[in-house]
N, C-alpha and C. Protein backbone atom coordinates (compact mmCIF):
# COMPACT_ATOMS: atom_id res chain seq x y z
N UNK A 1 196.08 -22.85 107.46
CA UNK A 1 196.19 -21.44 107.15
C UNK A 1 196.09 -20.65 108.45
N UNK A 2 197.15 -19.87 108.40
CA UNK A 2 196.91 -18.71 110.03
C UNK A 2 196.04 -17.99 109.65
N UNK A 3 195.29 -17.66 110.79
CA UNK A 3 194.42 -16.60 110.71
C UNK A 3 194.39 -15.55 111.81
N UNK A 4 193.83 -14.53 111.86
CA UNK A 4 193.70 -13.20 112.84
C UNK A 4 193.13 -13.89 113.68
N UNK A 5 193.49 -13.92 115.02
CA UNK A 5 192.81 -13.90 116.27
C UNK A 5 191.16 -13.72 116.47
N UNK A 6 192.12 -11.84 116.07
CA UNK A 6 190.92 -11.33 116.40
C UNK A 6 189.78 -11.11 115.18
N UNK A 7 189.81 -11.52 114.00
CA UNK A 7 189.39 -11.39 113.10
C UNK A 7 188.75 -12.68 112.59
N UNK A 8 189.18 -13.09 112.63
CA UNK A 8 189.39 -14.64 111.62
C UNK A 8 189.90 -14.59 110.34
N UNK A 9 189.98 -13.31 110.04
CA UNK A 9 190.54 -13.38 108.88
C UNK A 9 192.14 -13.79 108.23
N UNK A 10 192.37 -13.91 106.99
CA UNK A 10 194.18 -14.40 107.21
C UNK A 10 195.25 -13.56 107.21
N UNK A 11 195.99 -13.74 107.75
CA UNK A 11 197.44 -12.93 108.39
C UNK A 11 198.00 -12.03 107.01
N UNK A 12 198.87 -11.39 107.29
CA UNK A 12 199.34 -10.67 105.88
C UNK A 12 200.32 -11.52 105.56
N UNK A 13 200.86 -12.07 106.36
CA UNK A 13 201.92 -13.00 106.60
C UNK A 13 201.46 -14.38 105.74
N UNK A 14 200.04 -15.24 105.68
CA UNK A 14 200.12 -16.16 105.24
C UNK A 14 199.52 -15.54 103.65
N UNK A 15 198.79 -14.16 103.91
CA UNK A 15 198.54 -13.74 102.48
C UNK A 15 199.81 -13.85 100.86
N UNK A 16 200.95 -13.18 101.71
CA UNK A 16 201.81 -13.09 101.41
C UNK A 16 202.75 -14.31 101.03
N UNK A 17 202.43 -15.28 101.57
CA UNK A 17 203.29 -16.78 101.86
C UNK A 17 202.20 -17.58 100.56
N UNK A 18 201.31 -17.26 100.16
CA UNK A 18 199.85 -17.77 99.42
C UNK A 18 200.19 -16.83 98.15
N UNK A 19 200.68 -15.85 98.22
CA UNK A 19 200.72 -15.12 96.37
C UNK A 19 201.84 -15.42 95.82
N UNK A 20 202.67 -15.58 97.00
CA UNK A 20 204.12 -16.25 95.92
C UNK A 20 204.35 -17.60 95.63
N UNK A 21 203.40 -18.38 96.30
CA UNK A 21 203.28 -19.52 95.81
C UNK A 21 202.55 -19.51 94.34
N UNK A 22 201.58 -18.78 94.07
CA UNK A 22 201.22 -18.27 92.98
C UNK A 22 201.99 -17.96 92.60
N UNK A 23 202.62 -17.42 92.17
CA UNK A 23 203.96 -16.72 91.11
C UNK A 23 204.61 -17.37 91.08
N UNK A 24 205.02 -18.31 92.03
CA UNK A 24 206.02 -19.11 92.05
C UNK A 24 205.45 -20.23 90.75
N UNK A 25 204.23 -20.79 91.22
CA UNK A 25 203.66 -22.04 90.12
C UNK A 25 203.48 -21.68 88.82
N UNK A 26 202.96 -20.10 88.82
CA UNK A 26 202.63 -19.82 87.16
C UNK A 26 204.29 -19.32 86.58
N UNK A 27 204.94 -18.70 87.50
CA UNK A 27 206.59 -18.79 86.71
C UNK A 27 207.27 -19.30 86.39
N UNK A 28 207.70 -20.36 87.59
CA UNK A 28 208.58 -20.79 88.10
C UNK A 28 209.77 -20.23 88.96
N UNK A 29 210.41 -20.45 89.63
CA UNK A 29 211.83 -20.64 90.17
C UNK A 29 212.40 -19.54 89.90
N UNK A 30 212.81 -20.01 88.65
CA UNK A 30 213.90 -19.01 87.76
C UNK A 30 213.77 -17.84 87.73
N UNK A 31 211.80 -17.59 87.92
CA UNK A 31 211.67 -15.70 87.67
C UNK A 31 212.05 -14.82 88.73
N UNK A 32 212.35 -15.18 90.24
CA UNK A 32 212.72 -15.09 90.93
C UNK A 32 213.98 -14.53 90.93
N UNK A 33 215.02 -15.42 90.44
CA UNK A 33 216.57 -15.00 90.22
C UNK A 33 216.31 -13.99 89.56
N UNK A 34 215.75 -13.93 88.19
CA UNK A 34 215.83 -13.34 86.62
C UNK A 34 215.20 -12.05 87.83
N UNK A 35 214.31 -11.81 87.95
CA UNK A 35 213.92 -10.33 88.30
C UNK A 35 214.89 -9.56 89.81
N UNK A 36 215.17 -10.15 90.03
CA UNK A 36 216.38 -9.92 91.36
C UNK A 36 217.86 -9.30 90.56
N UNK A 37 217.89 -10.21 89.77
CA UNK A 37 218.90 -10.16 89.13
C UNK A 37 218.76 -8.44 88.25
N UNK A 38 217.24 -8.30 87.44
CA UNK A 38 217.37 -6.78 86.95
C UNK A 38 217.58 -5.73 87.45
N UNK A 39 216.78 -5.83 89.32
CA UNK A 39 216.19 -4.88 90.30
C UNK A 39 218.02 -4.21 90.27
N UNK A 40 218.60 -5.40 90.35
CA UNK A 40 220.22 -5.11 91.03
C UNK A 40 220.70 -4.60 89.86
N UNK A 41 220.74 -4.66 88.96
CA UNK A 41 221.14 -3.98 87.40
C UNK A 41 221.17 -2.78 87.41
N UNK A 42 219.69 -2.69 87.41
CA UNK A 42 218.93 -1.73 87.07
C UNK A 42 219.25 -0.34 88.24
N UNK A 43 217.69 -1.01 88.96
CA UNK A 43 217.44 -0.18 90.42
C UNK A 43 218.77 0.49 91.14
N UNK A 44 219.67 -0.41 91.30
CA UNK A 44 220.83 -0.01 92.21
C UNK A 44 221.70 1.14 91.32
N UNK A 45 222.10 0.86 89.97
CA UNK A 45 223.14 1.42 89.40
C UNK A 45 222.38 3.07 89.17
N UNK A 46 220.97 3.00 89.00
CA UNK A 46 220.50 4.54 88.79
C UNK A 46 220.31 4.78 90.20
N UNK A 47 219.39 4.30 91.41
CA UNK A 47 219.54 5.06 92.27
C UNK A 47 221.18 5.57 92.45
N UNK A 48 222.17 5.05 92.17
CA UNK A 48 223.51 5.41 93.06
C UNK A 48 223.81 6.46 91.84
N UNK A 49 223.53 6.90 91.11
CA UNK A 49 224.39 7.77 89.74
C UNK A 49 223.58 8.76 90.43
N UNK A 50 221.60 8.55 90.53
CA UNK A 50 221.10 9.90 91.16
C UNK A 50 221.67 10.41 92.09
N UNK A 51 221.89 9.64 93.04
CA UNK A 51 222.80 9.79 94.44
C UNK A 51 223.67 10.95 94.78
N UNK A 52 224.95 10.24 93.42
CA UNK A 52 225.79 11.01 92.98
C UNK A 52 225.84 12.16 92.59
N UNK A 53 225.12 12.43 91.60
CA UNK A 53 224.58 13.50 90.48
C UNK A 53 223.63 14.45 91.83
N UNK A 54 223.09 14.30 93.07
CA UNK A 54 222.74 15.17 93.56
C UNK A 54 223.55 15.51 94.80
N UNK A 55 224.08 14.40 94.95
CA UNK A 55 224.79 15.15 96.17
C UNK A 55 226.58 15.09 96.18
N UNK A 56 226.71 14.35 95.23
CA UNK A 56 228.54 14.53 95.08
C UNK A 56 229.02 13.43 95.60
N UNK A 57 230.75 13.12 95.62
CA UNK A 57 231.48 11.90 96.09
C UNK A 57 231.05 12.22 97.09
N UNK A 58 231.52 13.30 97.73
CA UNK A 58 231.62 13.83 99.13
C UNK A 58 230.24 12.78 100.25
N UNK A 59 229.73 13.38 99.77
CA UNK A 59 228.30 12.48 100.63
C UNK A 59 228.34 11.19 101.35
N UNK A 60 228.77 10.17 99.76
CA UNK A 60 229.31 8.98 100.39
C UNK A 60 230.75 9.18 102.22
N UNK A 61 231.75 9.77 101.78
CA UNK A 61 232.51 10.32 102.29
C UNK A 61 232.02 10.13 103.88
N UNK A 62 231.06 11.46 103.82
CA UNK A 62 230.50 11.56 105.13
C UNK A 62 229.87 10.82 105.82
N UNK A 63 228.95 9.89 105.04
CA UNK A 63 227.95 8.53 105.05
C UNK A 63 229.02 7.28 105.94
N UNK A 64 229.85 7.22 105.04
CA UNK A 64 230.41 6.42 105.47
C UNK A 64 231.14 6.52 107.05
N UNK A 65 231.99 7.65 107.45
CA UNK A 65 232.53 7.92 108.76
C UNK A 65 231.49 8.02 109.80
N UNK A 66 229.79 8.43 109.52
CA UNK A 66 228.77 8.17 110.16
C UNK A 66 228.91 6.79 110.61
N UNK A 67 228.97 6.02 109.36
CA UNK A 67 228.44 4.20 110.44
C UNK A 67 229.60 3.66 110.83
N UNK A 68 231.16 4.19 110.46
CA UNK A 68 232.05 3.85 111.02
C UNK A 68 232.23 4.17 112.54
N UNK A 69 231.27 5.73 112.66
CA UNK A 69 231.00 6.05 114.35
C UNK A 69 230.52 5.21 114.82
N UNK A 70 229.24 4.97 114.58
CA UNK A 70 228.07 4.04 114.96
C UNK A 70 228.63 3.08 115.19
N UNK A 71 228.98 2.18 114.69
CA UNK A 71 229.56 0.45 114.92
C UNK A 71 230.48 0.96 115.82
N UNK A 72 231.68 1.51 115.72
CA UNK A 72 232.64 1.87 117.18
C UNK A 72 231.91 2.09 118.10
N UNK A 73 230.69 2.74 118.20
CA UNK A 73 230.16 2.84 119.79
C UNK A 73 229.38 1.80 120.06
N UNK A 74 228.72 0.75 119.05
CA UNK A 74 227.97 -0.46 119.11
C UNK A 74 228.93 -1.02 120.36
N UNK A 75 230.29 -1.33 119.58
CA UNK A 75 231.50 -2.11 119.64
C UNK A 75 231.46 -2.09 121.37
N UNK A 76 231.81 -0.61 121.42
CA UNK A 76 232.29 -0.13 122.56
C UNK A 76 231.35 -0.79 123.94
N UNK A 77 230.10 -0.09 123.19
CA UNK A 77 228.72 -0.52 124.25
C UNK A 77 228.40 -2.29 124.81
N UNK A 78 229.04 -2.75 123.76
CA UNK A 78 228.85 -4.45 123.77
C UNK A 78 229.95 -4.42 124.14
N UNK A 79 231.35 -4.30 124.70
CA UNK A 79 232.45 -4.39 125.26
C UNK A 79 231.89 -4.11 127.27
N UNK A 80 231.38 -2.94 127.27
CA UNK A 80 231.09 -2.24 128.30
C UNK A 80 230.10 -3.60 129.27
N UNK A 81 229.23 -3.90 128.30
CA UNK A 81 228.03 -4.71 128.51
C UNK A 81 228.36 -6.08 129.00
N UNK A 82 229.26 -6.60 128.65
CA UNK A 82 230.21 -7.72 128.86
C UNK A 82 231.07 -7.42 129.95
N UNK A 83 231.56 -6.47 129.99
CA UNK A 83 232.41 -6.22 131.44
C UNK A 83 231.45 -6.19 132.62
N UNK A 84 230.32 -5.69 132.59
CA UNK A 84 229.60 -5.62 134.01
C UNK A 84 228.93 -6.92 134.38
């Protein structure tokens, strides 16, 4: 088991690695998919209608030509970066 250095106590990291093994044994496997599977049902299809319903197609629109900037200057910068 990891523990804090400076603590001795255990990491959030192995806390975390230790409760889903729990869930994992009292579920199984499957609950895993099965609740992934609702979050994406569920979660995704209302956040994106709220989305919609508050800010319009348009939004997406703009959203989108944002990271189409972004990655072109990624692009650009890792082109640049490689040349020198």
């Amino acid at each position: 088991m990891a523990r804090n250095p400076k603590s001795g106590d255990m990491t959030t990291r192995e806390a975390g690695r230790l409760g889903g093994e729990k869930v994992r044994d009292k579920y199984g496997v499957e609950f895993y998919s099965e609740i992934g599977q609702k979050g994406g049902e569920i979660g995704g299809r209302k956040g994106g209608n709220t989305t919609k319903e508050k800010y319009g197609p348009e939004f997406y629109s703009k959203i989108g030509k944002k990271g189409g900037q972004k990655v072109k200057e990624l692009i650009d910068a890792g082109k640049r970066a490689l040349e020198e």
